[in-house]
C-alpha atoms as a PDB file:
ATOM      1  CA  UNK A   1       0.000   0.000   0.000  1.00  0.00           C
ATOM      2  CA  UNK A   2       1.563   3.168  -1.293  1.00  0.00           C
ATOM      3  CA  UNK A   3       2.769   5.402   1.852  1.00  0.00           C
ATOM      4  CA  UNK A   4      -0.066   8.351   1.718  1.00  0.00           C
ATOM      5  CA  UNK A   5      -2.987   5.597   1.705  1.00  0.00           C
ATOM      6  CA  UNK A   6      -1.563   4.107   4.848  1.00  0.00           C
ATOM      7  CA  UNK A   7      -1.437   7.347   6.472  1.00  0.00           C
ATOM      8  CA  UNK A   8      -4.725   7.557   4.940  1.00  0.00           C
ATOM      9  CA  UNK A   9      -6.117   4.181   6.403  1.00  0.00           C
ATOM     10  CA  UNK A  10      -4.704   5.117   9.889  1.00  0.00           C
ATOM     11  CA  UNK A  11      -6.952   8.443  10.064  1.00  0.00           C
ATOM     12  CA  UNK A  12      -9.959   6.580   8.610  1.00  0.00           C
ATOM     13  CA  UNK A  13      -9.562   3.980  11.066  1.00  0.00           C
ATOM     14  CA  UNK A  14     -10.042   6.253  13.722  1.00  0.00           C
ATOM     15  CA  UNK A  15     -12.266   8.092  12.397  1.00  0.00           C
ATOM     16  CA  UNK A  16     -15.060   5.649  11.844  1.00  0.00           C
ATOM     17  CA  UNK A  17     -13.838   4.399  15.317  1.00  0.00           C
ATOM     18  CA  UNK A  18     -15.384   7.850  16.378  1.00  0.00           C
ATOM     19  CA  UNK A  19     -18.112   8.234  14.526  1.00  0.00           C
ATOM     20  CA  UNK A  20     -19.189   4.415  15.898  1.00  0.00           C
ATOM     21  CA  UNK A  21     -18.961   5.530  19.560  1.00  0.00           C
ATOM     22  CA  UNK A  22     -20.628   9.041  18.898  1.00  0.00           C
ATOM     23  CA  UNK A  23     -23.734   6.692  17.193  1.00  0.00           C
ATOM     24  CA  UNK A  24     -23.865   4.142  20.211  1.00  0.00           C
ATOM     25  CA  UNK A  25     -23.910   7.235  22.678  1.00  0.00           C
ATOM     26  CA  UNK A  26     -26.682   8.717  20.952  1.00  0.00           C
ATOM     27  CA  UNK A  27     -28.694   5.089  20.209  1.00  0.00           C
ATOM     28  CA  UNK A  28     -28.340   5.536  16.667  1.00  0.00           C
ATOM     29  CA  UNK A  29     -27.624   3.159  14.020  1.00  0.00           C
ATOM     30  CA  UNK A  30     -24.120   3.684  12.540  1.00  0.00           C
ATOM     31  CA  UNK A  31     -25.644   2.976   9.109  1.00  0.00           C
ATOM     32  CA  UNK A  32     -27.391   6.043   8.998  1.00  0.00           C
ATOM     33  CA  UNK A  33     -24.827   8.233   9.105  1.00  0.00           C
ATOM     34  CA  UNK A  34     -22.716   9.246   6.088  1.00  0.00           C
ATOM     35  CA  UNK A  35     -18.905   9.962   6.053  1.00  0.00           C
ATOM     36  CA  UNK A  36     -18.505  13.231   3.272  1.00  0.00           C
ATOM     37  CA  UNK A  37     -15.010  13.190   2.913  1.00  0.00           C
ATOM     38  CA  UNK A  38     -14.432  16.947   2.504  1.00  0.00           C
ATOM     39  CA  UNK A  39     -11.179  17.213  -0.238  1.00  0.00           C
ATOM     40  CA  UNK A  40     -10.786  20.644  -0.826  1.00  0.00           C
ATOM     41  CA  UNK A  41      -7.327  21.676  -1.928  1.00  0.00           C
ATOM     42  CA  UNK A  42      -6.068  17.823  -1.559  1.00  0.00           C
ATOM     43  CA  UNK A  43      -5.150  16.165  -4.760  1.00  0.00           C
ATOM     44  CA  UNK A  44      -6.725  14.069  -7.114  1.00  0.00           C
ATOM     45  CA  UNK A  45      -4.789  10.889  -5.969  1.00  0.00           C
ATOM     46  CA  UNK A  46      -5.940  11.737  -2.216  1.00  0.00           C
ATOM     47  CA  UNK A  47      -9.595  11.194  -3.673  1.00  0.00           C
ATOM     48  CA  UNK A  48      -8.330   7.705  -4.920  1.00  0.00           C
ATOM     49  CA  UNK A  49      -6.948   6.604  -2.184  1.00  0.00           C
ATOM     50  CA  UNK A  50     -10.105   7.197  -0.337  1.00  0.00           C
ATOM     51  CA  UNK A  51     -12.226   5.261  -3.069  1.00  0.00           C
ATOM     52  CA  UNK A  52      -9.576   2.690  -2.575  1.00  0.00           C
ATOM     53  CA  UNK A  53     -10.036   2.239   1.177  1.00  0.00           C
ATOM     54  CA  UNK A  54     -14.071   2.033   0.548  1.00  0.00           C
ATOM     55  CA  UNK A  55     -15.035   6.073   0.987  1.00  0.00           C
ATOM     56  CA  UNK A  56     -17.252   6.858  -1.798  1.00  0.00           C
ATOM     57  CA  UNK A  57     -18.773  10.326  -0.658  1.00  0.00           C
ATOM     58  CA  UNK A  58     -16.410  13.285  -1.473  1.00  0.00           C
ATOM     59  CA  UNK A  59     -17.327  16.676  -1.239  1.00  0.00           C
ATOM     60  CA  UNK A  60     -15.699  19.755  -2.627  1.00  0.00           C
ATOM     61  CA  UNK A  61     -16.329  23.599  -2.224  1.00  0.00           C
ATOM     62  CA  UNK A  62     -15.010  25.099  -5.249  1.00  0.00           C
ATOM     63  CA  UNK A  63     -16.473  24.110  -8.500  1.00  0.00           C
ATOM     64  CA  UNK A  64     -13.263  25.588 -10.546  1.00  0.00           C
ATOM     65  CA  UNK A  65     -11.226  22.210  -8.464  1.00  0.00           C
ATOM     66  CA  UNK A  66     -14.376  20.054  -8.111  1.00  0.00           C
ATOM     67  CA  UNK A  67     -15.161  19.839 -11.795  1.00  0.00           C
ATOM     68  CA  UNK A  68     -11.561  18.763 -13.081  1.00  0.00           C
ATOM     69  CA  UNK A  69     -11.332  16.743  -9.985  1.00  0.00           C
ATOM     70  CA  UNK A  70     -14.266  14.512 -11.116  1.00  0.00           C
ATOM     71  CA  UNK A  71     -13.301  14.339 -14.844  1.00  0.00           C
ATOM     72  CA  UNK A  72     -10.372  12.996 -13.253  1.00  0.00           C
ATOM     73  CA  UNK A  73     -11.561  10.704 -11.013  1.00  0.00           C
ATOM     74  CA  UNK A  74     -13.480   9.133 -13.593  1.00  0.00           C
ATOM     75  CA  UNK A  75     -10.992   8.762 -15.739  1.00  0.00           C
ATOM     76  CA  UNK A  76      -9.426   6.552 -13.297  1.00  0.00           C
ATOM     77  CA  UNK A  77     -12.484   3.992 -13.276  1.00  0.00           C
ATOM     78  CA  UNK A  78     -14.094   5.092 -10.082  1.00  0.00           C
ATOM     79  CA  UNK A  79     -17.067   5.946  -9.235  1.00  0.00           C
ATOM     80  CA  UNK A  80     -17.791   8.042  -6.088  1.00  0.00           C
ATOM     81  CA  UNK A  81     -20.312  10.414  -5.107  1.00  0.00           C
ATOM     82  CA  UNK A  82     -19.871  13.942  -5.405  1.00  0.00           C
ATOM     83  CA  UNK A  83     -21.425  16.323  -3.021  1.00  0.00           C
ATOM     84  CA  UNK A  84     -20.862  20.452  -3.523  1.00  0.00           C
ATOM     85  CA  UNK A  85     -20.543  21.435   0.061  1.00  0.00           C
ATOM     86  CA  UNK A  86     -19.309  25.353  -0.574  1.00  0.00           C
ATOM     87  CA  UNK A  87     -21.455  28.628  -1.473  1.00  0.00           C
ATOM     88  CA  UNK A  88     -22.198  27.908  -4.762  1.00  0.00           C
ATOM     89  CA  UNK A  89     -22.566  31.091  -7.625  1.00  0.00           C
ATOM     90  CA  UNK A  90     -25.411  31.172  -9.997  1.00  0.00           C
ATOM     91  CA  UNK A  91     -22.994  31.442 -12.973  1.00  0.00           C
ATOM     92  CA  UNK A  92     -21.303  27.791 -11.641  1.00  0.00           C
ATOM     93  CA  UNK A  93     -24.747  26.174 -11.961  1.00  0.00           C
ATOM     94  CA  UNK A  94     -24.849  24.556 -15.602  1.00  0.00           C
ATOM     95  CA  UNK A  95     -20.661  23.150 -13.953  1.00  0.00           C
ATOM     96  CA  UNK A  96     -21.899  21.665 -10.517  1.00  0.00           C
ATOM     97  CA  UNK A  97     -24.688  19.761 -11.950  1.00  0.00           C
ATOM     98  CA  UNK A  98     -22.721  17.833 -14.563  1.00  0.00           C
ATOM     99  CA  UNK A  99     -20.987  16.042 -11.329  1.00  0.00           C
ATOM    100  CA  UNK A 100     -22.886  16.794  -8.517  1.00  0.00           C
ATOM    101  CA  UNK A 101     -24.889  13.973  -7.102  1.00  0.00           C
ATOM    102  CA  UNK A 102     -25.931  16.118  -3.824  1.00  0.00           C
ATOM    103  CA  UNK A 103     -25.382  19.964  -3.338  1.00  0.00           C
ATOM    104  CA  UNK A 104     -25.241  20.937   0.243  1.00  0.00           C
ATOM    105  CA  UNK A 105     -25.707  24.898  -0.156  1.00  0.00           C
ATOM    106  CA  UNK A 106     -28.825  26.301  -1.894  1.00  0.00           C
ATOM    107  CA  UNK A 107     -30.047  29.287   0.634  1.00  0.00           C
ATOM    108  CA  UNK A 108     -31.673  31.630  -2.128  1.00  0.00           C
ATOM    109  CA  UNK A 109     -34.976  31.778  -3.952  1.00  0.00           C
ATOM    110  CA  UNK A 110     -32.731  32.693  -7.155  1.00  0.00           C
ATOM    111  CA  UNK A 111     -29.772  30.407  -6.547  1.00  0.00           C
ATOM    112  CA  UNK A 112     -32.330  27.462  -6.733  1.00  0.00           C
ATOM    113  CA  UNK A 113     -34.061  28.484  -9.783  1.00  0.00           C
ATOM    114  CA  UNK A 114     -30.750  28.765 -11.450  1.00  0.00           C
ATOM    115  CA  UNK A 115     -30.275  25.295 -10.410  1.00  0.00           C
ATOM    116  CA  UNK A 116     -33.306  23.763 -11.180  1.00  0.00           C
ATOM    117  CA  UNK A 117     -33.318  25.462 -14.537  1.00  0.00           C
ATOM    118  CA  UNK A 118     -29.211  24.160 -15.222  1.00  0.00           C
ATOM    119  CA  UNK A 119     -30.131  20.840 -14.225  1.00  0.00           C
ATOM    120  CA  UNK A 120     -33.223  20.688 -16.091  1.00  0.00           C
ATOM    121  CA  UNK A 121     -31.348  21.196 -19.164  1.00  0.00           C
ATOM    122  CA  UNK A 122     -28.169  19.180 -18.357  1.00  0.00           C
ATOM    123  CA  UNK A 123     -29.208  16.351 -16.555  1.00  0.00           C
ATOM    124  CA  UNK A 124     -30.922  13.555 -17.235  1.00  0.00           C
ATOM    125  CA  UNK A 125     -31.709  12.836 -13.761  1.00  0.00           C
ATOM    126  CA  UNK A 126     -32.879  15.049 -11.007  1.00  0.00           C
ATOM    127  CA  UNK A 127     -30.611  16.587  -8.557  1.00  0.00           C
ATOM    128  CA  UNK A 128     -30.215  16.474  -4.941  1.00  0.00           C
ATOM    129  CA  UNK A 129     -30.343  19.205  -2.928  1.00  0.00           C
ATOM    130  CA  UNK A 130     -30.077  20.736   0.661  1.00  0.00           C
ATOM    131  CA  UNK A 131     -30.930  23.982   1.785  1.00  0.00           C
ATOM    132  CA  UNK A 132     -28.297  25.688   3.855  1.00  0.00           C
ATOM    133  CA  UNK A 133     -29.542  26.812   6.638  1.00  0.00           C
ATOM    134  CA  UNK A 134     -28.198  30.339   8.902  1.00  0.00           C
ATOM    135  CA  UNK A 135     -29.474  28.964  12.609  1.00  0.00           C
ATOM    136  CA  UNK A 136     -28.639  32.435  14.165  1.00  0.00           C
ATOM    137  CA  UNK A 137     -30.359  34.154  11.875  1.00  0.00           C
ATOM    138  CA  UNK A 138     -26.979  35.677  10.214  1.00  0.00           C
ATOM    139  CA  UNK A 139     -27.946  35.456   6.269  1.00  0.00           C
ATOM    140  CA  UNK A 140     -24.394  37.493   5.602  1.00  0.00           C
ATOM    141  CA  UNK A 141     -22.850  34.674   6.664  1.00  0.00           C
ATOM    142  CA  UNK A 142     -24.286  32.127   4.293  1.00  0.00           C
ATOM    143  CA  UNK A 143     -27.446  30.628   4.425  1.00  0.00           C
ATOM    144  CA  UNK A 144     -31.019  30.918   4.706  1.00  0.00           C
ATOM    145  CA  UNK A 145     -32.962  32.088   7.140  1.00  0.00           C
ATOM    146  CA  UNK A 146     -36.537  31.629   9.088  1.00  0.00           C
ATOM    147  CA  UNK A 147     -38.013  34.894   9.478  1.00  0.00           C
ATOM    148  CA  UNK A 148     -38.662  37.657   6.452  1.00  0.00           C
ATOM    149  CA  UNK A 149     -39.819  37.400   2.970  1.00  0.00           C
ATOM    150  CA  UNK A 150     -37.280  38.050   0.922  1.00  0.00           C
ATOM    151  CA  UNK A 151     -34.923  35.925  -1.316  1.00  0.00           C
ATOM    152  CA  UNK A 152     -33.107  34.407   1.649  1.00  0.00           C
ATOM    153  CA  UNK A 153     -36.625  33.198   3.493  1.00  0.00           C
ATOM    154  CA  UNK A 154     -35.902  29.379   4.459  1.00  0.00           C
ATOM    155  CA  UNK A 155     -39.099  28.056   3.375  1.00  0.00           C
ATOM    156  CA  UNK A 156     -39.235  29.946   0.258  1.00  0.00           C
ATOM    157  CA  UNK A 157     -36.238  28.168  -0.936  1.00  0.00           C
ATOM    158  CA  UNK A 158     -37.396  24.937   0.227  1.00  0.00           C
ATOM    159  CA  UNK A 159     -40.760  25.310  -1.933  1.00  0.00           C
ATOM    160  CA  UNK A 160     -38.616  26.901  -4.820  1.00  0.00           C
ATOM    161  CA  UNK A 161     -36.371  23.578  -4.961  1.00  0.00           C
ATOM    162  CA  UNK A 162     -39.474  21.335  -4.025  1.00  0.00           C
ATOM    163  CA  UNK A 163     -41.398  23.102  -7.042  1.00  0.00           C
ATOM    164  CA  UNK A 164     -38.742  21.959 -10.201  1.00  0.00           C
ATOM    165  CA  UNK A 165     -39.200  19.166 -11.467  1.00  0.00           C
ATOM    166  CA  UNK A 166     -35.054  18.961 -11.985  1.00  0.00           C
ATOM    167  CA  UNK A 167     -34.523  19.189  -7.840  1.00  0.00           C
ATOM    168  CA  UNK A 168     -35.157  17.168  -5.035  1.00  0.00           C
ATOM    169  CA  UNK A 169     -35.389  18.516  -1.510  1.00  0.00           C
ATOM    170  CA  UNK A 170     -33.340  16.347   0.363  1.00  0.00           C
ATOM    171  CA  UNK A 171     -32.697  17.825   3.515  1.00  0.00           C
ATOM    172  CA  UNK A 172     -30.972  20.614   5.476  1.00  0.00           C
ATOM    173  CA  UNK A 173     -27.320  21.944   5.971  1.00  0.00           C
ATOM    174  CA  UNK A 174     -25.924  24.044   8.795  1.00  0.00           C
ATOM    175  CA  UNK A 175     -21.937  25.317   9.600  1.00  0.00           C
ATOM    176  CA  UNK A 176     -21.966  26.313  13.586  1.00  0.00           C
ATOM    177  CA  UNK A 177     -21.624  29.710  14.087  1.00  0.00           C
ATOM    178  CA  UNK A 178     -18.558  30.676  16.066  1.00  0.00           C
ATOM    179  CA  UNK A 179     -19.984  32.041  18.817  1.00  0.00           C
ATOM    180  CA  UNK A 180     -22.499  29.048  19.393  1.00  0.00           C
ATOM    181  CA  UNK A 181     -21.494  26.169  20.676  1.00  0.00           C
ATOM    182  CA  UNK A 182     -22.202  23.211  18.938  1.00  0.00           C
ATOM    183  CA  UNK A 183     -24.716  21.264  20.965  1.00  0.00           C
ATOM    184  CA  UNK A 184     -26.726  24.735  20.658  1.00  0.00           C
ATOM    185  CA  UNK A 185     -26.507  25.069  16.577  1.00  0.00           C
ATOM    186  CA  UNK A 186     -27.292  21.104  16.246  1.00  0.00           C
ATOM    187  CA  UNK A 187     -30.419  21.453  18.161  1.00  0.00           C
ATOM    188  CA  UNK A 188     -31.418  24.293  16.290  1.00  0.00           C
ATOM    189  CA  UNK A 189     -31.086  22.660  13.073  1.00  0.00           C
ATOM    190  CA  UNK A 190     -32.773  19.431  14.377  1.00  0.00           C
ATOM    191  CA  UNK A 191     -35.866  22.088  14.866  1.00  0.00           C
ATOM    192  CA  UNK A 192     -35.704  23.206  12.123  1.00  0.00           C
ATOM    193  CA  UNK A 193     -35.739  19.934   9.985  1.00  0.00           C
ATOM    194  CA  UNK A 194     -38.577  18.256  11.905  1.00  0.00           C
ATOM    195  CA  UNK A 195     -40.746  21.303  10.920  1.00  0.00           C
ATOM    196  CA  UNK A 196     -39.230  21.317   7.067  1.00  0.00           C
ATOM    197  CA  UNK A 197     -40.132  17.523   6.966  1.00  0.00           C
ATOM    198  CA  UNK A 198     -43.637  18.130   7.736  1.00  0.00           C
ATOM    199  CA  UNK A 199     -44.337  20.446   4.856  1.00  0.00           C
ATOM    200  CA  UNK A 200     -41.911  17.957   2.914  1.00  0.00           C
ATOM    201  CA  UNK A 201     -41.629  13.937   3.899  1.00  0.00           C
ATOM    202  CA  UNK A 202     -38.611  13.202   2.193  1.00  0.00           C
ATOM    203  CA  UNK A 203     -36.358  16.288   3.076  1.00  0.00           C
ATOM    204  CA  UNK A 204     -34.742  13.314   5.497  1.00  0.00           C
ATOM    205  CA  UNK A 205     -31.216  14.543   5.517  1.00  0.00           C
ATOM    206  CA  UNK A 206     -29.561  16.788   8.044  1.00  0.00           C
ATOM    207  CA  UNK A 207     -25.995  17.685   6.641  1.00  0.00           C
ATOM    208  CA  UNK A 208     -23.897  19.190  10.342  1.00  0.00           C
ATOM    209  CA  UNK A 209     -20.714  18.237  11.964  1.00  0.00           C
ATOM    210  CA  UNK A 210     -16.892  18.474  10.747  1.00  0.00           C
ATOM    211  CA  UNK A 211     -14.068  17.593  12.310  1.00  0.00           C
ATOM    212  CA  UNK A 212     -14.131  18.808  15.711  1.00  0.00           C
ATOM    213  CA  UNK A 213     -17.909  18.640  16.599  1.00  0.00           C
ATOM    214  CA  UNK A 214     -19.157  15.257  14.937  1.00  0.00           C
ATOM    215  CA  UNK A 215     -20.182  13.968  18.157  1.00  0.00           C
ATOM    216  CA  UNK A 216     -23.058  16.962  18.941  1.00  0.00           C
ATOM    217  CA  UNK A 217     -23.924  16.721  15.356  1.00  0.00           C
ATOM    218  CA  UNK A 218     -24.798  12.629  15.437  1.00  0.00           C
ATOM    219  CA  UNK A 219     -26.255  13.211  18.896  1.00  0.00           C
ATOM    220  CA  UNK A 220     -29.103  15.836  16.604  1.00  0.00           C
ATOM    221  CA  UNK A 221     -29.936  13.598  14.668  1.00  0.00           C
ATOM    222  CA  UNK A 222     -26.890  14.350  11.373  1.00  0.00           C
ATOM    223  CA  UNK A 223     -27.389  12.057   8.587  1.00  0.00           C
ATOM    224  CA  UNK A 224     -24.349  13.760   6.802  1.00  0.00           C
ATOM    225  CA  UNK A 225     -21.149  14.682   8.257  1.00  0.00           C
ATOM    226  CA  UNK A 226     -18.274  17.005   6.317  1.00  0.00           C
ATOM    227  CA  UNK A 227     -14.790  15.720   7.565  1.00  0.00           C
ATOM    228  CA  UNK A 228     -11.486  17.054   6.158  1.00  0.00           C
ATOM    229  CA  UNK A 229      -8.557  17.485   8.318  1.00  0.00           C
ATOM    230  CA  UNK A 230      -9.702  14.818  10.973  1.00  0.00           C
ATOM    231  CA  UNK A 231      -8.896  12.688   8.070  1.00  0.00           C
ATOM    232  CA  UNK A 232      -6.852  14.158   5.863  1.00  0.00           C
ATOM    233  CA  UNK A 233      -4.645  15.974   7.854  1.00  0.00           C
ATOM    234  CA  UNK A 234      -3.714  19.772   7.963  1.00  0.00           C
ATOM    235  CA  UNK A 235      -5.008  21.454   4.685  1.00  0.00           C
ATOM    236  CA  UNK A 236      -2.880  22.388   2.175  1.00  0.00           C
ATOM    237  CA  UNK A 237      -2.686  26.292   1.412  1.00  0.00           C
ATOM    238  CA  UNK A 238      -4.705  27.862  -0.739  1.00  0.00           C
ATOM    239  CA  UNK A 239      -3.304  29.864  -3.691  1.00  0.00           C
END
């Protein structure tokens, strides 16, 4: 086994070692709960290790290093799912859903009518989508948000993506604010999707918890969890 995939198997190891104990403590079943390996900045051969060692969710930010990424990946002969985790531009629409199986950060009216109307002409299959969700309140931050009318109003977007033909609501996303902790922002967002899946039954998915707060995220209820440096290490720099 080449030397990076070792080092590679070593943090997955313990990482699903975690992720195990954090589902027993909350009386959850580990199957429910999806590793997104987050690979932003890592190279293309980190992505094939982790297909290699059985990880086939990997999720990028950027769609100018996701999209070669995939071409990439699939050039290699294997098949993972992609899942566009980062705040995603109307103009990168017709990009992301030529490899996206699962995008993680729709919080605008427009933004999802851009994407419904991109993937309606560029897919042949319906896309998968999450709105991002601001649990503070804090739309400048990213994500939608519960009160108001405007643009930004959470379940605006969720009937905007629900309406297209070319989406499906999947779910919810959150990041923790900084100044929450995270058992606070979790429990939000749990909230928040049990109300979301009452207007919308299969909006199942609750996309919370990186590398440091995994635990509070599978104890409310995550279904999706973004890990980078916990298992890749310390990010490379961007340029």
């Amino acid at each position: 086994m080449p030397e990076r995939q070792a080092e590679l198997a070593t943090s997955l190891a313990r990482l699903r070692t975690r992720i195990a104990d954090a589902c027993t403590a909350a009386g959850r079943d580990r199957a429910d709960v999806t590793l997104v390996a987050v690979t932003k900045t890592y190279p293309v051969s980190d992505v094939l290790h982790l297909a290699r060692l059985g990880v086939r969710d990997i999720g990028e930010n950027r769609d100018q290093e996701a999209a070669p990424k995939a071409v990439a990946v699939a050039a290699e002969g294997e098949s993972v799912r992609w899942h566009f985790v980062g705040q995603l531009q109307r103009n990168k629409c017709r990009s992301v859903v030529g490899y996206a199986d699962l995008v993680h950060s729709v919080d605008s009216v427009r933004l999802a009518g851009a994407l419904g109307r991109a993937a309606q002409r560029y897919r042949e299959a319906p896309l998968d989508v999450l709105v991002q969700v601001s649990v503070d309140g804090d739309a400048e931050r990213g994500g939608a948000v519960e009160a108001g009318e405007d643009d930004r109003q959470l379940d605006r977007v969720a009937d905007e993506v629900a309406g297209s033909a070319a989406l499906r609501l999947r779910g919810v996303m959150t990041v923790a604010p900084l100044d929450w902790t995270p058992e606070r922002a979790f429990a939000r967002l749990a909230e928040i999707a049990d109300r979301l899946r009452a207007h919308h039954p299969d909006a199942t998915l609750v996309s919370a918890g990186m590398s440091g707060d995994l635990e509070p995220a599978i104890a409310f209820g995550a279904t999706h969890l973004r890990v980078g440096s916990a298992l890749l290490g310390n990010r490379p720099t961007l340029r």
